[in-house]
Protein backbone atom coordinates (compact mmCIF):
# COMPACT_ATOMS: atom_id res chain seq x y z
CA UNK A 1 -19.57 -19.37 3.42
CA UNK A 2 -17.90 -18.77 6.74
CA UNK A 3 -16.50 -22.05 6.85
CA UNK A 4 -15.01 -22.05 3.02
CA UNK A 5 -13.59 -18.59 3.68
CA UNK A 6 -11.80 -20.35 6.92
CA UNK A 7 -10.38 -23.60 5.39
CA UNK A 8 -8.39 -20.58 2.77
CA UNK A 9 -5.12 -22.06 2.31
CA UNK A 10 -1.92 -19.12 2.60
CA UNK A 11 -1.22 -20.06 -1.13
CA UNK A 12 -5.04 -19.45 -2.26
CA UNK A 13 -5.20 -16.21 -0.36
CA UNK A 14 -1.78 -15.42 -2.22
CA UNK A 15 -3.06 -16.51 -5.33
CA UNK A 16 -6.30 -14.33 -5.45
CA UNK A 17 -4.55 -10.98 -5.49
CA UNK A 18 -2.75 -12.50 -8.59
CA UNK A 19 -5.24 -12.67 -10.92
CA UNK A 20 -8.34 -10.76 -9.84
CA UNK A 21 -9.48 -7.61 -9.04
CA UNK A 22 -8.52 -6.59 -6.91
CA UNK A 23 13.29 18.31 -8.11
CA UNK A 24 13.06 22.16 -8.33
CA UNK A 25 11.31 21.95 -11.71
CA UNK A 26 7.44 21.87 -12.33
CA UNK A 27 6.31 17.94 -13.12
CA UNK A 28 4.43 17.28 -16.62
CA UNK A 29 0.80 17.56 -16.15
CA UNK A 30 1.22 19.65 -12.85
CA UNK A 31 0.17 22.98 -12.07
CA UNK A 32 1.86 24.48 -9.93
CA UNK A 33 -0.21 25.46 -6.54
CA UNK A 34 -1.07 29.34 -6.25
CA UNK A 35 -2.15 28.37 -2.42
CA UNK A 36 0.59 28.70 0.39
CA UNK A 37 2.55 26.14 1.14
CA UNK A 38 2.20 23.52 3.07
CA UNK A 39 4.38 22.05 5.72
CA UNK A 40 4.75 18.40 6.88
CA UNK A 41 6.90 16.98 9.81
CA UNK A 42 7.50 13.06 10.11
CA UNK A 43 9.24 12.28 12.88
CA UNK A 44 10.66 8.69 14.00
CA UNK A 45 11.03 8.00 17.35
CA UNK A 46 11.42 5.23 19.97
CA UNK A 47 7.67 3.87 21.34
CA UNK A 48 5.36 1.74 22.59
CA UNK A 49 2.81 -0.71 21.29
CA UNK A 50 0.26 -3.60 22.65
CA UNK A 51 0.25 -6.76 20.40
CA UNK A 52 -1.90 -8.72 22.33
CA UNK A 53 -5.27 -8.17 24.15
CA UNK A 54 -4.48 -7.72 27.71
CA UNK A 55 -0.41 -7.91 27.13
CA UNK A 56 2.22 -5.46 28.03
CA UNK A 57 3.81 -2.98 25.72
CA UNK A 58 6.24 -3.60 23.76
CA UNK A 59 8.96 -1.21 22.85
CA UNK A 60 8.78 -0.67 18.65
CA UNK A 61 10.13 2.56 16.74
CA UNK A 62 6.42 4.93 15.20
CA UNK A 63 6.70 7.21 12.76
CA UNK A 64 3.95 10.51 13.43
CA UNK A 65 3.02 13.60 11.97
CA UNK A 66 4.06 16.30 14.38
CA UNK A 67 1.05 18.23 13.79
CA UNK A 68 -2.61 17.59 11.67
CA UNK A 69 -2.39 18.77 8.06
CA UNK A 70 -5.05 18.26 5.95
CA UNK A 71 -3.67 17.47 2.46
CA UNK A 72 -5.82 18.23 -0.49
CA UNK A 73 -5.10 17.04 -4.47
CA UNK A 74 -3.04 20.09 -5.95
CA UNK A 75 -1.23 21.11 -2.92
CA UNK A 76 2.66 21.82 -2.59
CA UNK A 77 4.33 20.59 0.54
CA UNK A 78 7.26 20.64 2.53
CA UNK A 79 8.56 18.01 4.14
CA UNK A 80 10.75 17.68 7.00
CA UNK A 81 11.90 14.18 8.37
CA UNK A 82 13.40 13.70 11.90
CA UNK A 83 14.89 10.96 12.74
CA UNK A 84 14.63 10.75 16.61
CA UNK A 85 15.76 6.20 16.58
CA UNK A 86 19.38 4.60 17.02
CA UNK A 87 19.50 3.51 13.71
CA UNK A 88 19.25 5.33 10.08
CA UNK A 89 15.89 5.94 8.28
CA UNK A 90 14.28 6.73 5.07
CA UNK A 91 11.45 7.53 4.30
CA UNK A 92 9.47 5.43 1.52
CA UNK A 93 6.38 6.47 -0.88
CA UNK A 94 3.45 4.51 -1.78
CA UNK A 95 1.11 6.18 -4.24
CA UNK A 96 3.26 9.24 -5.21
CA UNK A 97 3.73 9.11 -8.66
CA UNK A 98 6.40 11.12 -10.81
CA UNK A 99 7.86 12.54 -7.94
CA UNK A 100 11.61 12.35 -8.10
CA UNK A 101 12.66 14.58 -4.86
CA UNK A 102 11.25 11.82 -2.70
CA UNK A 103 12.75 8.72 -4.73
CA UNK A 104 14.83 7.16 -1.98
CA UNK A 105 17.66 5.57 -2.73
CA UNK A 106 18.47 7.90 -6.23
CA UNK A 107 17.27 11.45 -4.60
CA UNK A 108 17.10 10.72 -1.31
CA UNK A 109 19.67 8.77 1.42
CA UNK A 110 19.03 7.31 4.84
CA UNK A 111 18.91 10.22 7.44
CA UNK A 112 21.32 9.05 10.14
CA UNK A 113 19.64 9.00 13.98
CA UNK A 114 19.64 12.40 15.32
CA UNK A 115 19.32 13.94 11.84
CA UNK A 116 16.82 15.23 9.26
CA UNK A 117 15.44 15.19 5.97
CA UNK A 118 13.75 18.46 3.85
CA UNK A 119 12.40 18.32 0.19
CA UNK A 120 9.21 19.39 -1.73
CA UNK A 121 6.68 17.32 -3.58
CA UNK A 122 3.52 18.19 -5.09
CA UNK A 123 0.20 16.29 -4.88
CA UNK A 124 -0.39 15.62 -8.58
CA UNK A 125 -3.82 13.06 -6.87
CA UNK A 126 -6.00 12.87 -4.57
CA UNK A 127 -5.42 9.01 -2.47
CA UNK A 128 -4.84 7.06 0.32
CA UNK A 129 -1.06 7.14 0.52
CA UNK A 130 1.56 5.11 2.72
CA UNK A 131 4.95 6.23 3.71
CA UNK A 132 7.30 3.76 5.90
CA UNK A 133 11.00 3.45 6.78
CA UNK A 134 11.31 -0.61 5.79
CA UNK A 135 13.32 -0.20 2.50
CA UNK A 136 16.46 -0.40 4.03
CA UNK A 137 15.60 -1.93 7.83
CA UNK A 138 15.62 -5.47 7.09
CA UNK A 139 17.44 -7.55 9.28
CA UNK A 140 17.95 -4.31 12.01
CA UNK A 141 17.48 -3.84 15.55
CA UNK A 142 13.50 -3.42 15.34
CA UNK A 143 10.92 -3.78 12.84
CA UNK A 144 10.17 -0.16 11.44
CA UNK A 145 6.52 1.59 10.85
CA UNK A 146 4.54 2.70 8.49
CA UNK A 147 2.25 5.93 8.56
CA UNK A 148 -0.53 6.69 6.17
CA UNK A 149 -1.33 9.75 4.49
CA UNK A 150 -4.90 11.06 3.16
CA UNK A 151 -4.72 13.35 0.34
CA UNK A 152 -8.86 14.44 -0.15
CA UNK A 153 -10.05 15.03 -3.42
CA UNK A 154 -10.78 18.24 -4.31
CA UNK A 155 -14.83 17.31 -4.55
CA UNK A 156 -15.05 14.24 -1.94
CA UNK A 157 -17.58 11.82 -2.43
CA UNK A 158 -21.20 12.54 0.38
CA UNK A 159 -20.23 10.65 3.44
CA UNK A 160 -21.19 10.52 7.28
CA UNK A 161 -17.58 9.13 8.01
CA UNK A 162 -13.85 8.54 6.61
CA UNK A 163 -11.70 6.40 8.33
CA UNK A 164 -8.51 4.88 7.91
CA UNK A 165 -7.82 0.90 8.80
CA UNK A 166 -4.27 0.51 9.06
CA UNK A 167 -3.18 -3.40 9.48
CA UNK A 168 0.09 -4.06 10.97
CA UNK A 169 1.63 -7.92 11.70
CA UNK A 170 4.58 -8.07 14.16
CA UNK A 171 6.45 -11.54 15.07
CA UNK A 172 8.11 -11.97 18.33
CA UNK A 173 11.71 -12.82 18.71
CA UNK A 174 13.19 -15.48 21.69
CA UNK A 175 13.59 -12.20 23.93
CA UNK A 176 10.08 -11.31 23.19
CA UNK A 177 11.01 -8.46 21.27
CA UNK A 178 9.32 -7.25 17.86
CA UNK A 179 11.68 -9.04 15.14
CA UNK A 180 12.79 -7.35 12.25
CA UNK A 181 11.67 -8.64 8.93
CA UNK A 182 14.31 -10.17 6.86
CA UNK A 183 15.18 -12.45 9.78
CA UNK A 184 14.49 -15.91 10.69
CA UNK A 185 11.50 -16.16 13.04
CA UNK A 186 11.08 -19.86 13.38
CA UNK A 187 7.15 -21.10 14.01
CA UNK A 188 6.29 -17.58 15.95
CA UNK A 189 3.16 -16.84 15.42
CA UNK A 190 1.45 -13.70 13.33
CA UNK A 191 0.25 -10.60 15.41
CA UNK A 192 -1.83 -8.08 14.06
CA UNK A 193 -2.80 -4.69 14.83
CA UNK A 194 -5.45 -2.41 13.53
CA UNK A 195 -4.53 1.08 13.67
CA UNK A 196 -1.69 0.33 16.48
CA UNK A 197 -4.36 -2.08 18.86
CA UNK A 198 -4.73 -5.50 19.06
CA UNK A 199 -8.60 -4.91 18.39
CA UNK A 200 -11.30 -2.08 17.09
CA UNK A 201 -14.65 -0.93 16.79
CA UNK A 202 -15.54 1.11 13.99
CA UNK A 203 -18.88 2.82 14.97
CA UNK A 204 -21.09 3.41 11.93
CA UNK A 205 -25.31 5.11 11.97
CA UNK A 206 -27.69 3.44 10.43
CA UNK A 207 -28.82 4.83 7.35
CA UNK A 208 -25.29 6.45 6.96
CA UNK A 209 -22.46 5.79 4.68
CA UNK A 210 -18.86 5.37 5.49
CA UNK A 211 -15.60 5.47 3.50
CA UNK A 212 -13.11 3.01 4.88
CA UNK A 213 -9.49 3.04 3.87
CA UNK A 214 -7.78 -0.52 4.00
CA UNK A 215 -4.26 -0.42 4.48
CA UNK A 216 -2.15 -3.72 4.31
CA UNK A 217 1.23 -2.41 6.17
CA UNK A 218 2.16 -6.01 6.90
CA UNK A 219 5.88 -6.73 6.49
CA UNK A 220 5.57 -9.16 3.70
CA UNK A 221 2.11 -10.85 4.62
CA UNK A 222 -0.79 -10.84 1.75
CA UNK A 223 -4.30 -10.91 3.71
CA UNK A 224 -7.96 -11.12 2.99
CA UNK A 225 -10.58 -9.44 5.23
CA UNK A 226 -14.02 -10.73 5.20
CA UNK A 227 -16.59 -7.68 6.15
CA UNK A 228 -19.59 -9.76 7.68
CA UNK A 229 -23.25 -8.28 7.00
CA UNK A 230 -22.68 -5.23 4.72
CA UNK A 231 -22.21 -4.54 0.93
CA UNK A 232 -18.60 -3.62 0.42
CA UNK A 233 -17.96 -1.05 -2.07
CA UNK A 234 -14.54 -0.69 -3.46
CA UNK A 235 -14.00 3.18 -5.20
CA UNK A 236 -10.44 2.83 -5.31
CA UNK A 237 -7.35 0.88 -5.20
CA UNK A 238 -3.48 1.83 -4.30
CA UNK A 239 -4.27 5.84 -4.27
CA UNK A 240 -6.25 5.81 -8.24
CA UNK A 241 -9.97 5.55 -8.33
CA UNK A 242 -11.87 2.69 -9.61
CA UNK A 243 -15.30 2.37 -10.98
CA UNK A 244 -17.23 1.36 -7.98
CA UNK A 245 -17.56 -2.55 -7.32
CA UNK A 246 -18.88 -5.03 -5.14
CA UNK A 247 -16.18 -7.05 -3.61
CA UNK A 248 -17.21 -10.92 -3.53
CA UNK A 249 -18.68 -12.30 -0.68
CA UNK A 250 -17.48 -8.90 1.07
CA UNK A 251 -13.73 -10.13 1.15
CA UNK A 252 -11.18 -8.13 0.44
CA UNK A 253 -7.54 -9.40 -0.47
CA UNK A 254 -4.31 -6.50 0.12
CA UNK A 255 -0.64 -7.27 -0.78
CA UNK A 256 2.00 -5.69 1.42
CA UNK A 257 1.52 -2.10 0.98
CA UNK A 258 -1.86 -2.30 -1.47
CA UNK A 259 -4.80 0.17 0.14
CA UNK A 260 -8.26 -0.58 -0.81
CA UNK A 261 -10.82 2.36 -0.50
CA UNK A 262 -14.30 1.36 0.31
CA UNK A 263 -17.93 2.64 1.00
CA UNK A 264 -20.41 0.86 3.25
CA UNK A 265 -23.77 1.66 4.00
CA UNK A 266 -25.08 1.16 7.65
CA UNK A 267 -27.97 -0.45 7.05
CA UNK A 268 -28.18 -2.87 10.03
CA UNK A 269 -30.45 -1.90 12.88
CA UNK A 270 -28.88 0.68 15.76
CA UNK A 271 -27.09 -1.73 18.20
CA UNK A 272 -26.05 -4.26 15.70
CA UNK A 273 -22.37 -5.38 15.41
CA UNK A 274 -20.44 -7.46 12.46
CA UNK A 275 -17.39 -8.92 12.47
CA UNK A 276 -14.15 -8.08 10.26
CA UNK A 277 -11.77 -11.04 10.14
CA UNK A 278 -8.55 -11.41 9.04
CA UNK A 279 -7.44 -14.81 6.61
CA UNK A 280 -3.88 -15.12 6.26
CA UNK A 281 -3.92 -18.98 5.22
CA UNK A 282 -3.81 -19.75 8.99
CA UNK A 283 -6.64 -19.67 11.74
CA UNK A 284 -9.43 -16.46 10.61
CA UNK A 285 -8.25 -13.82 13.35
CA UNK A 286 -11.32 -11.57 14.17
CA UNK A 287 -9.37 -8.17 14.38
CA UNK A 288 -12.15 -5.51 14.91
CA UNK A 289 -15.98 -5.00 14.63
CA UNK A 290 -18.60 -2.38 12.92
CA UNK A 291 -20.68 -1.43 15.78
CA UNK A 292 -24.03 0.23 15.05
CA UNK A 293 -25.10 3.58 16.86
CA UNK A 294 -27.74 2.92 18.55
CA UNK A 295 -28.62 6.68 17.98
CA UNK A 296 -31.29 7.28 15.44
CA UNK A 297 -30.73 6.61 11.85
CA UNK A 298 -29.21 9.78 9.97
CA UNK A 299 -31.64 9.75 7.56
CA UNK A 300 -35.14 7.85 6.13
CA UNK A 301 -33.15 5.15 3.62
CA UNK A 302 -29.72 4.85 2.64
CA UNK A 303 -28.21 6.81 -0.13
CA UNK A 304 -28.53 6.14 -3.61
CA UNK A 305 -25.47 4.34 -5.23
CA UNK A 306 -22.40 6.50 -5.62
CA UNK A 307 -20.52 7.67 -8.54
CA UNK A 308 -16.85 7.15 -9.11
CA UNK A 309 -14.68 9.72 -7.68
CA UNK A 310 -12.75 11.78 -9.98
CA UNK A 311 -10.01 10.83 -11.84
CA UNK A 312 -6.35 11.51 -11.18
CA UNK A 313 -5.51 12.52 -14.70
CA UNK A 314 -4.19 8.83 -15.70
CA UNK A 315 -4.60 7.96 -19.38
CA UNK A 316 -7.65 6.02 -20.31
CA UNK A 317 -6.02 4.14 -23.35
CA UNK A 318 -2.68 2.45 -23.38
CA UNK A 319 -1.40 1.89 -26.75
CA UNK A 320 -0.20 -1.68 -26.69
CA UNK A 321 0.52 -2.32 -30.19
CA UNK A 322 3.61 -0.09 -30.12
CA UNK A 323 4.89 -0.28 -26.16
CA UNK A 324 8.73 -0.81 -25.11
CA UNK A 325 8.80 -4.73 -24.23
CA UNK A 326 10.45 -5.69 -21.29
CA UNK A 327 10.50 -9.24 -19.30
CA UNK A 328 11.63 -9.38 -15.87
CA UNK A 329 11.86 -12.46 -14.27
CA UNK A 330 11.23 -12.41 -10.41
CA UNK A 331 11.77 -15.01 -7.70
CA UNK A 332 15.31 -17.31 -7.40
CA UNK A 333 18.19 -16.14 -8.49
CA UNK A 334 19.56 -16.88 -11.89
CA UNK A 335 22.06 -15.89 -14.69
CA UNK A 336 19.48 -13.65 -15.59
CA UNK A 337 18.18 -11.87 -12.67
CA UNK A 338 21.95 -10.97 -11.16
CA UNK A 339 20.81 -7.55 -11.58
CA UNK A 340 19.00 -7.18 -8.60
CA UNK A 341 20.51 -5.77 -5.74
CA UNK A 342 19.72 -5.74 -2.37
CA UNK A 343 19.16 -2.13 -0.91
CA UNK A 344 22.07 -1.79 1.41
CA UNK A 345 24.12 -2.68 -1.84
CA UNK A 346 21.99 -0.69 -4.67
CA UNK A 347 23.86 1.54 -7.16
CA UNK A 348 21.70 3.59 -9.29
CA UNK A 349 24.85 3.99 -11.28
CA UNK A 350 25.04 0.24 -12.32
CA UNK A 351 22.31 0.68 -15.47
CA UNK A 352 18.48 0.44 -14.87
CA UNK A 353 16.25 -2.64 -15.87
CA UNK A 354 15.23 -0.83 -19.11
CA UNK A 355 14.86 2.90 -20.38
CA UNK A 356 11.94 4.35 -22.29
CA UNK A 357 10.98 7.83 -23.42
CA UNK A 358 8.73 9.61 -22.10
CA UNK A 359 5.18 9.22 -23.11
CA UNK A 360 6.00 6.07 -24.25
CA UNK A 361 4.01 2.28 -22.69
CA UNK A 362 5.81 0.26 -21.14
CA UNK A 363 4.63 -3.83 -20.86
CA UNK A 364 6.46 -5.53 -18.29
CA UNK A 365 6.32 -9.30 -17.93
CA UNK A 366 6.38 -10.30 -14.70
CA UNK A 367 7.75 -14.51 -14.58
CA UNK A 368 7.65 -15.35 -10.81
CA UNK A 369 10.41 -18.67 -11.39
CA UNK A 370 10.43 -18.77 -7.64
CA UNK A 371 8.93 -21.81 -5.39
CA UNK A 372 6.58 -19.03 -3.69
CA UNK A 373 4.86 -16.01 -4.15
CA UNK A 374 6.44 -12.53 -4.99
CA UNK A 375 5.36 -8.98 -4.53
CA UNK A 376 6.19 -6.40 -7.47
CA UNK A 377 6.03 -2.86 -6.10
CA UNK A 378 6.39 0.15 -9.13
CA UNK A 379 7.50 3.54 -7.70
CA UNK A 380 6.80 6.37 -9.87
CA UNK A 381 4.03 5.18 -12.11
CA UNK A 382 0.90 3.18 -11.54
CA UNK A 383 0.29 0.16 -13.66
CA UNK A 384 -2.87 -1.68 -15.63
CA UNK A 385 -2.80 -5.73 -15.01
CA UNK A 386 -3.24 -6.97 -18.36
CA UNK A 387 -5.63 -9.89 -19.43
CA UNK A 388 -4.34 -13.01 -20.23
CA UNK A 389 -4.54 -12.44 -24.24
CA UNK A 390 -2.66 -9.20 -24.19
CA UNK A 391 -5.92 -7.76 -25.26
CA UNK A 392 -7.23 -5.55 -22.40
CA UNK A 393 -6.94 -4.86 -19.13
CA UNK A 394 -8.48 -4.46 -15.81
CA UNK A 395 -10.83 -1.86 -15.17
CA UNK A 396 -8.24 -0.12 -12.14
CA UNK A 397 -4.97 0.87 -11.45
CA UNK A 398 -2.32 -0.42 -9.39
CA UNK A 399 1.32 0.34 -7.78
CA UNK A 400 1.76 -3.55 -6.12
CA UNK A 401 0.66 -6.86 -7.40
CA UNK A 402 1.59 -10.13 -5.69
CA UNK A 403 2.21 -12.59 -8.81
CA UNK A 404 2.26 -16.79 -7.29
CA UNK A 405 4.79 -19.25 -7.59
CA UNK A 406 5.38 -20.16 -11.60
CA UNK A 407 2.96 -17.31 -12.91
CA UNK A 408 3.03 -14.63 -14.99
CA UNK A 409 1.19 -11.25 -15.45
CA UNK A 410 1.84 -8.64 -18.07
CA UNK A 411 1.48 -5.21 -16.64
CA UNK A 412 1.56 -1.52 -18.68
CA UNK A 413 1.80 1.45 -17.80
CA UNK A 414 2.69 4.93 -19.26
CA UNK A 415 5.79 6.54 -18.73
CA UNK A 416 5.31 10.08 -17.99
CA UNK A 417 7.51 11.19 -15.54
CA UNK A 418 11.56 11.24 -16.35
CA UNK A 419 13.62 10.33 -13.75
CA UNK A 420 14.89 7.37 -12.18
CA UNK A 421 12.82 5.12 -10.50
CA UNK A 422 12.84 1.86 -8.43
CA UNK A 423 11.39 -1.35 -8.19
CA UNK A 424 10.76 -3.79 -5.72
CA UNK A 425 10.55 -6.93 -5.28
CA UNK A 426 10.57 -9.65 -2.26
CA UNK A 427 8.79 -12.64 -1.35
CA UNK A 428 5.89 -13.41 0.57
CA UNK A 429 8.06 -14.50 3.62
CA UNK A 430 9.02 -12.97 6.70
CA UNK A 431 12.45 -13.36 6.53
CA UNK A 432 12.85 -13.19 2.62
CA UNK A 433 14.95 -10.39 1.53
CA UNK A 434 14.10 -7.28 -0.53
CA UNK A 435 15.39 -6.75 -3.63
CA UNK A 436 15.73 -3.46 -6.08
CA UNK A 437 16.46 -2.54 -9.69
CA UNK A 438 15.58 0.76 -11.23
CA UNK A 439 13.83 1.85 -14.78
CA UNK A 440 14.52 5.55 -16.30
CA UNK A 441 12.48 7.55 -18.03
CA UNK A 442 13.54 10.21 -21.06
């Protein structure tokens, strides 16, 4: 198995995510918060960061909370961005659904450096989130960060441990700086990081069980992991639960952006360690290792198989029959895709892809006419990837789907929050660019 998982072409890692499972006004469906509240500070400033085992650091702009806040599903918050680098920022949401204050682009601008950001957005669900400044950085100075965000659920699922894996890439320019994505980086190779080192070692107990949060925060790189040894449990997927699965052959495949929330049970002896390695269609990069305790177990047997985790309040029936139809082709440029702008050039002002009313489904289809793969990113809403026949769907929720070159996927979703909202949409290459159009809701 090891061996078929390495020969993994980029274009079959690409195309397994394609097809498989993987402002001042209260929002619809949101009570407001009788608890105080809450403040959070993300600041952007100049840093450091290792690449390589054994290298030097390299200077590269992070993005940090200034403080710990532990965020729980129903909570109000305040947030405060500081941007401490050269250049502008702005912030951008992955798993925030229906919240308008933070759409940038249509509520919010780039902060320039030296300046800061304040708005309020409610937790509607409970989620691994990601926020990063790359909407508008391509092609600048430095590549920019990303930072994620744990909202817990208000009744969190029994474990020993909850840790978030946070996957970075970073390609090296002549000067041996970090290059920006959206820029031509030749034959350099990939670097990747987990949690900002070149390697980790996530310690686990035997008998225990651990949640694991999988973030892909790659600039435009899809990935698989392979977990060696262990059942891998997937409970959710971009921020929405899913009914709990075992992921084939323990591999895991993440689209730029996509998180992928996971239990293991420890149930290799104390001292024991397993390999997670990284396939990006290239040579299988081992980037960190699930190290036993060699302390006792923390308990007799593992526990018993877990239920879901609570819902976020999504529907649980689309109506197809009588949804707003839209197609939106993706991928090279024609008559019929001048619409899409790139970010530095986006006017929300210019008409949106399509407008529905609220309450309303929405099936998008998704034609990738392109001679490689694109990722579709939906703020606002999360979608259902619809089977082939139009007659179902899969059994989770997603905000990012990577679609191959000359497929298509019909997504649907439900449009419950008015506003205006973006969507994205690049391809899987470093220095492809990123490209926007918007949808409103009624």
């Amino acid at each position: 198995m090891t061996n078929a998982l390495a020969s993994l072409s980029r274009r079959s890692v690409l195309a397994a995510l394609g097809g498989t499972a993987f402002a001042g006004l209260p929002l619809p469906g949101f009570a407001q918060s009788t608890t105080p509240r809450k403040t959070l500070t993300l600041r952007a400033a100049a840093g450091t960061t290792v690449l390589k085992a054994g290298g030097a650091p390299v200077a590269r702009p992070m993005l940090a909370l200034a403080e710990t806040v532990v965020l729980r599903r129903g909570d109000e918050v305040a947030v405060r961005f500081e941007n401490g680098l050269t250049q502008p920022a702005l912030l951008s949401w992955r798993g925030l659904d229906g919240v308008a204050a933070a759409e940038p682009l249509v509520a919010r601008r780039p902060v320039p450096p030296g300046g800061n950001d304040s708005f309020v957005i409610p937790l509607r669900a409970a989620g691994t989130l990601l926020v990063d400044l790359r909407l508008t950085a391509d092609g600048g100075p430095a590549p920019m960060p990303a930072l994620p965000l744990v909202v817990q659920e208000a009744t969190p699922p029994q474990v020993d441990g909850d840790e978030v894996v946070l996957i970075e890439d970073a390609r090296l320019g002549s000067d041996g700086k970090p290059l920006a994505s959206g820029l031509d980086a030749g034959d350099m190779p990939w670097l990747y990081t987990v949690n900002g080192q070149p390697t980790a070692d996530i310690t686990l107990r035997a008998n225990g069980r651990f949640r694991l949060r999988f973030i892909n925060a790659c600039q435009r790189n899809v990935i698989a992991l392979r977990i060696d040894d262990h059942d891998v449990r997937v409970i959710a997927l971009d921020s929405q639960p899913a009914e709990p699965f075992l992921a084939r052959n323990g591999t895991l495949v993440l689209a730029p952006g996509t998180r992928v929330d996971v239990l293991l049970d420890a149930t290799r002896p104390p001292g024991a360690t397993s390999a997670i390695t990284l396939l990006d269609g290239g040579k299988p990069t081992p980037i960190a290792r699930l190290v036993t305790s060699s302390e006792p177990p923390l308990r007799p047997a593992p526990l018993p198989l877990p239920a879901p985790l609570p819902d976020n309040g999504l529907p649980a029936q689309l109506p197809l029959s009588s949804a707003l139809r839209v197609d939106l082709p993706l991928g090279a440029l024609t008559s019929a895709q001048l619409d899409w702008f790139a970010p530095d050039t986006f006017v929300a002002a210019k008409g949106p892809a399509f407008q529905a009313k609220r309450g309303r489904t929405v099936v998008l289809t998704l034609n990738n006419r392109a001679t490689m793969p694109m990722i579709f990113h939906l703020h606002g809403h999360h979608f259902r990837l619809l089977d082939r026949l139009d007659d179902g769907w899969k059994p989770f929720w997603l905000d990012t789907l990577a679609i191959d070159a000359g497929q298509t996927q019909r997504i649907a979703f439900a449009a419950e929050y008015p506003g205006l909202w973006l969507i994205e949409a690049f391809a899987a290459k470093w220095s492809a660019p990123r490209l926007l159009r918007s949808y409103a809701v009624s």
